[in-house]
N, C-alpha and C. Protein backbone atom coordinates (compact mmCIF):
# COMPACT_ATOMS: atom_id res chain seq x y z
N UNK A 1 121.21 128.54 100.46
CA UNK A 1 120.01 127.80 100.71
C UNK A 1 119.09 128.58 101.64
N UNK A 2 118.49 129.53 101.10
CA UNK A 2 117.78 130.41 102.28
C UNK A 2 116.14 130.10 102.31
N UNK A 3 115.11 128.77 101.27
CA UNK A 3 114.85 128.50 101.48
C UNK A 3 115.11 127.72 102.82
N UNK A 4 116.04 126.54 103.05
CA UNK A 4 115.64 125.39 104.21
C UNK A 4 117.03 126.30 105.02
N UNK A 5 117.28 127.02 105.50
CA UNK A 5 119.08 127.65 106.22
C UNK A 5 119.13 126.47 107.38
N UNK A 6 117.90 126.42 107.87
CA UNK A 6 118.20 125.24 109.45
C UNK A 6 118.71 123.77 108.96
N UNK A 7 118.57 123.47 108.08
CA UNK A 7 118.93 122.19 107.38
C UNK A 7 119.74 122.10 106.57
N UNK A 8 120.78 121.48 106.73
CA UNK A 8 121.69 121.13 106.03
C UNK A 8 121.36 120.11 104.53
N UNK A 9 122.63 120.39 103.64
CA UNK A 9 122.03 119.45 102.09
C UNK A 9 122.09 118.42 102.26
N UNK A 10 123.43 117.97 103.23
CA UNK A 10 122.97 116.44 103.79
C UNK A 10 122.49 116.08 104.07
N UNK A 11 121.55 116.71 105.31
CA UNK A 11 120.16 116.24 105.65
C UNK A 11 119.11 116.09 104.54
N UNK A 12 118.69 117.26 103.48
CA UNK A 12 117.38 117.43 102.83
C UNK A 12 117.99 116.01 101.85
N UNK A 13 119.10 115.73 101.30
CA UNK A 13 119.41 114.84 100.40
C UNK A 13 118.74 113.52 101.20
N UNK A 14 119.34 113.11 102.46
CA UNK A 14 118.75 112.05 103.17
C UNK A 14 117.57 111.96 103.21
N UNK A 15 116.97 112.92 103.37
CA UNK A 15 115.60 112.91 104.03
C UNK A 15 114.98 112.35 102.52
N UNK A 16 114.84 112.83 101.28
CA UNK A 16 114.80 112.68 100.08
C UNK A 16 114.87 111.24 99.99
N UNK A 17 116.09 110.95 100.16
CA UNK A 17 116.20 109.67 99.90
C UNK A 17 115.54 108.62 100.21
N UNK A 18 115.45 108.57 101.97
CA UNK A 18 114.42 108.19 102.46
C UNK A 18 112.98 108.06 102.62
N UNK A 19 112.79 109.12 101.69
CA UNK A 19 111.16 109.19 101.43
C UNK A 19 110.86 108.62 99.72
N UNK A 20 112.19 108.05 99.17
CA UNK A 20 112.27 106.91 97.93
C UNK A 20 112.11 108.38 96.94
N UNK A 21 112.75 109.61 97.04
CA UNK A 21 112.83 110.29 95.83
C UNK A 21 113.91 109.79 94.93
N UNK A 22 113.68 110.35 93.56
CA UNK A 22 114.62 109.08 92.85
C UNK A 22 116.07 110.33 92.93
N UNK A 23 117.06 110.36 91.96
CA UNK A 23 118.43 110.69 92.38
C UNK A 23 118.23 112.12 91.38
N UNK A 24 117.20 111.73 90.09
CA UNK A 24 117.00 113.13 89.11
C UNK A 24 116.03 114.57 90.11
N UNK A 25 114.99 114.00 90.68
CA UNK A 25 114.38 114.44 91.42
C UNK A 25 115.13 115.15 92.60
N UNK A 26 116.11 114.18 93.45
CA UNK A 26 117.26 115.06 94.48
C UNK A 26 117.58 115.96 93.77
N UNK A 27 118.42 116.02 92.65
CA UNK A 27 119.23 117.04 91.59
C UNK A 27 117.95 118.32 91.93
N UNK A 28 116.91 117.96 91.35
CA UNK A 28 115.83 119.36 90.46
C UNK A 28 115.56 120.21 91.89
N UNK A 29 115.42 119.29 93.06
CA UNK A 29 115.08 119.75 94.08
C UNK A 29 116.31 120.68 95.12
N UNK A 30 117.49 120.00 95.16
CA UNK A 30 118.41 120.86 95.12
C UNK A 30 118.73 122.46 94.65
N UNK A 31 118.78 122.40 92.94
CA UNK A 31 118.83 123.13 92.52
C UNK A 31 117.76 124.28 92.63
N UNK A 32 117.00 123.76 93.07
CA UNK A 32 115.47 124.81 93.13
C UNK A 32 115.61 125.24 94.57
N UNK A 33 116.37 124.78 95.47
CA UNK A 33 116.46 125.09 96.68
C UNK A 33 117.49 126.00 96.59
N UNK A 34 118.73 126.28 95.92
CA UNK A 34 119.71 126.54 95.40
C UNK A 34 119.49 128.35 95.05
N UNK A 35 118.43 127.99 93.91
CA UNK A 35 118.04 129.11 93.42
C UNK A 35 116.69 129.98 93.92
N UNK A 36 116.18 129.30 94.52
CA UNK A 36 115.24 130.58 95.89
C UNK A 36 113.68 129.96 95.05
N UNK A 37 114.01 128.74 94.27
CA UNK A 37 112.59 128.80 94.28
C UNK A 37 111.36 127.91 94.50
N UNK A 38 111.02 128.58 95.39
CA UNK A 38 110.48 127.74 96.75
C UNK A 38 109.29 126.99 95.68
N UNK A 39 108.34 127.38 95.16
CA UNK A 39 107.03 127.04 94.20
C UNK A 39 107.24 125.91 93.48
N UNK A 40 108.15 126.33 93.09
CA UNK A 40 108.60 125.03 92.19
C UNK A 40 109.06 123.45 92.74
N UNK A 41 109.89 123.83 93.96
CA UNK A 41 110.34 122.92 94.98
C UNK A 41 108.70 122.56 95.46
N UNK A 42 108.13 123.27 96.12
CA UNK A 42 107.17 122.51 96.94
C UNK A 42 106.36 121.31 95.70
N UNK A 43 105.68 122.03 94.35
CA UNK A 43 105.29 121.42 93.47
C UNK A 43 105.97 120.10 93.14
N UNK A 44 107.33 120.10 93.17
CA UNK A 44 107.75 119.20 92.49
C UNK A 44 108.14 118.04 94.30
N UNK A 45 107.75 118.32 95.57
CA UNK A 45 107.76 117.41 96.66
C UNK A 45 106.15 117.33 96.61
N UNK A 46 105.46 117.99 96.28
CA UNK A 46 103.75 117.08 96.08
C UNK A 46 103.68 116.34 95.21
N UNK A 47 104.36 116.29 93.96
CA UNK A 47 104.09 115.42 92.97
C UNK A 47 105.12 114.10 93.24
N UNK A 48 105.87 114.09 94.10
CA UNK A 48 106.34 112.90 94.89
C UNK A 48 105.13 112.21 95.46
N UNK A 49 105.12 113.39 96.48
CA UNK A 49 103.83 112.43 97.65
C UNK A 49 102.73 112.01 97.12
N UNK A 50 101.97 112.60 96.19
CA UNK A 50 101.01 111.94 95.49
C UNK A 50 101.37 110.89 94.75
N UNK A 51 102.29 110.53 94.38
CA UNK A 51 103.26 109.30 93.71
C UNK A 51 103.12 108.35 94.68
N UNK A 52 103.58 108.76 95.62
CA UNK A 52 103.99 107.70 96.78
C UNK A 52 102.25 107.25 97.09
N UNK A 53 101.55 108.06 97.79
CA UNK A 53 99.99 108.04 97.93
C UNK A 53 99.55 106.92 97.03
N UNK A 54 99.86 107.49 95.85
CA UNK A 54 99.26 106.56 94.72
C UNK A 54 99.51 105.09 95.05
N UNK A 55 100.49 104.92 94.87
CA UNK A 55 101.50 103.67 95.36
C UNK A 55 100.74 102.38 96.32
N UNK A 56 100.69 103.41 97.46
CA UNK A 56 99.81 103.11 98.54
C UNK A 56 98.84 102.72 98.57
N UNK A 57 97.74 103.39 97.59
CA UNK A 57 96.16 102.92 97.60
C UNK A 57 96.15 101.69 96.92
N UNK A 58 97.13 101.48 95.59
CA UNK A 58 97.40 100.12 94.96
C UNK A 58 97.58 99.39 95.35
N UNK A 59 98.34 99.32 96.76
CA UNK A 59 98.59 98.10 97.58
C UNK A 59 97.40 98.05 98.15
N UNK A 60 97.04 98.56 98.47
CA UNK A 60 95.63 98.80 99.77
C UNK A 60 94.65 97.98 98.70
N UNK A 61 94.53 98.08 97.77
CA UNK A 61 93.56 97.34 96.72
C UNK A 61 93.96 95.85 96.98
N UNK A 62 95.16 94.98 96.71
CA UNK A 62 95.72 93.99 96.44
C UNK A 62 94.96 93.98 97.95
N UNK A 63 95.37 94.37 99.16
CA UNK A 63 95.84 93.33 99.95
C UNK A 63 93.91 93.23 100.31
N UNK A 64 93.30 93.83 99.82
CA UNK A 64 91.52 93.95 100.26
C UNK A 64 91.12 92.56 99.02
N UNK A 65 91.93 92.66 98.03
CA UNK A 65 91.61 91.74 97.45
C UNK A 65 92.35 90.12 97.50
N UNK A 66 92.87 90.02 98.36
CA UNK A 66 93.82 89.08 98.80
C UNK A 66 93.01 88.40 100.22
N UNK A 67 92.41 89.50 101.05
CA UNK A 67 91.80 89.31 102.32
C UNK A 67 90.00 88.87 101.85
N UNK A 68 89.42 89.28 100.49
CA UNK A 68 88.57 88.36 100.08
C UNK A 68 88.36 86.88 99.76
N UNK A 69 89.57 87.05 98.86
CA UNK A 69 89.66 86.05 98.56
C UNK A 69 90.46 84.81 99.97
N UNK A 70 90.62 85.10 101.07
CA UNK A 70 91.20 84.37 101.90
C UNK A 70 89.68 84.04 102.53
N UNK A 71 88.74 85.25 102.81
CA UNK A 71 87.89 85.24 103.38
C UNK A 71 86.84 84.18 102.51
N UNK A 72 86.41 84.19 101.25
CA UNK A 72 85.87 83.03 100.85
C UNK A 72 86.55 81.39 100.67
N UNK A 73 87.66 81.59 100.48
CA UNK A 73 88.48 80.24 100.90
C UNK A 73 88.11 79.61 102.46
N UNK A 74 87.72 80.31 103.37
CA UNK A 74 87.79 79.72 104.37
C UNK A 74 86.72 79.63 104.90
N UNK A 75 85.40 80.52 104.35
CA UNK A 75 84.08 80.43 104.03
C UNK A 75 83.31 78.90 103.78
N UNK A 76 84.02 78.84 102.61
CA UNK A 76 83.52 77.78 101.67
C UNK A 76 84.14 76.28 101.88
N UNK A 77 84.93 76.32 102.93
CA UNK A 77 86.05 75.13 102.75
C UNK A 77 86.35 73.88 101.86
N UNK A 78 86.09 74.47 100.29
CA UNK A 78 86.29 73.70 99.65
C UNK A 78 86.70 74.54 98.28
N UNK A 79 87.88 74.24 97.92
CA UNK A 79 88.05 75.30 96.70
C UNK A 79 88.07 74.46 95.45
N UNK A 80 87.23 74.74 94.23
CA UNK A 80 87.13 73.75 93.07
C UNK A 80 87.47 74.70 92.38
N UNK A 81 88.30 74.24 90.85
CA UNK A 81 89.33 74.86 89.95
C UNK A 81 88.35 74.23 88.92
């Protein structure tokens, strides 16, 4: 592992884990760590984080649209269906 030598596989596996990589993704990332190649590894931990990012802004939508709609509910104090 002469990409990460200060870190152990137990650690990068955890850390992985913890950042919700899935178990195929641990494997590819391993192995690419394995075999020296760093490009591929970094590519394939951005296309996580932009995953995750993604993730993120979707919620960030809901909850802006959740905090409108609370905000005219309590505006209007009267809600008709």
């Amino acid at each position: 592992m002469d990409i990460l030598q200060n870190i152990s596989k137990k650690d990068i596996i955890q850390n992985m884990k913890d950042a919700g990589c899935s178990d195929n993704t641990i494997d590819n990332c391993i192995d690419c760590i394995e075999k020296g190649r760093r490009e591929e590894l970094l590519k394939r931990l951005a296309a996580h984080r932009s995953s995750v990012l993604d993730s993120i802004h979707r919620e960030e939508r809901q909850i802006e649209c959740l905090d409108y709609l609370v905000y005219q509910i309590g505006k209007n104090k009267e809600v008709v269906l």
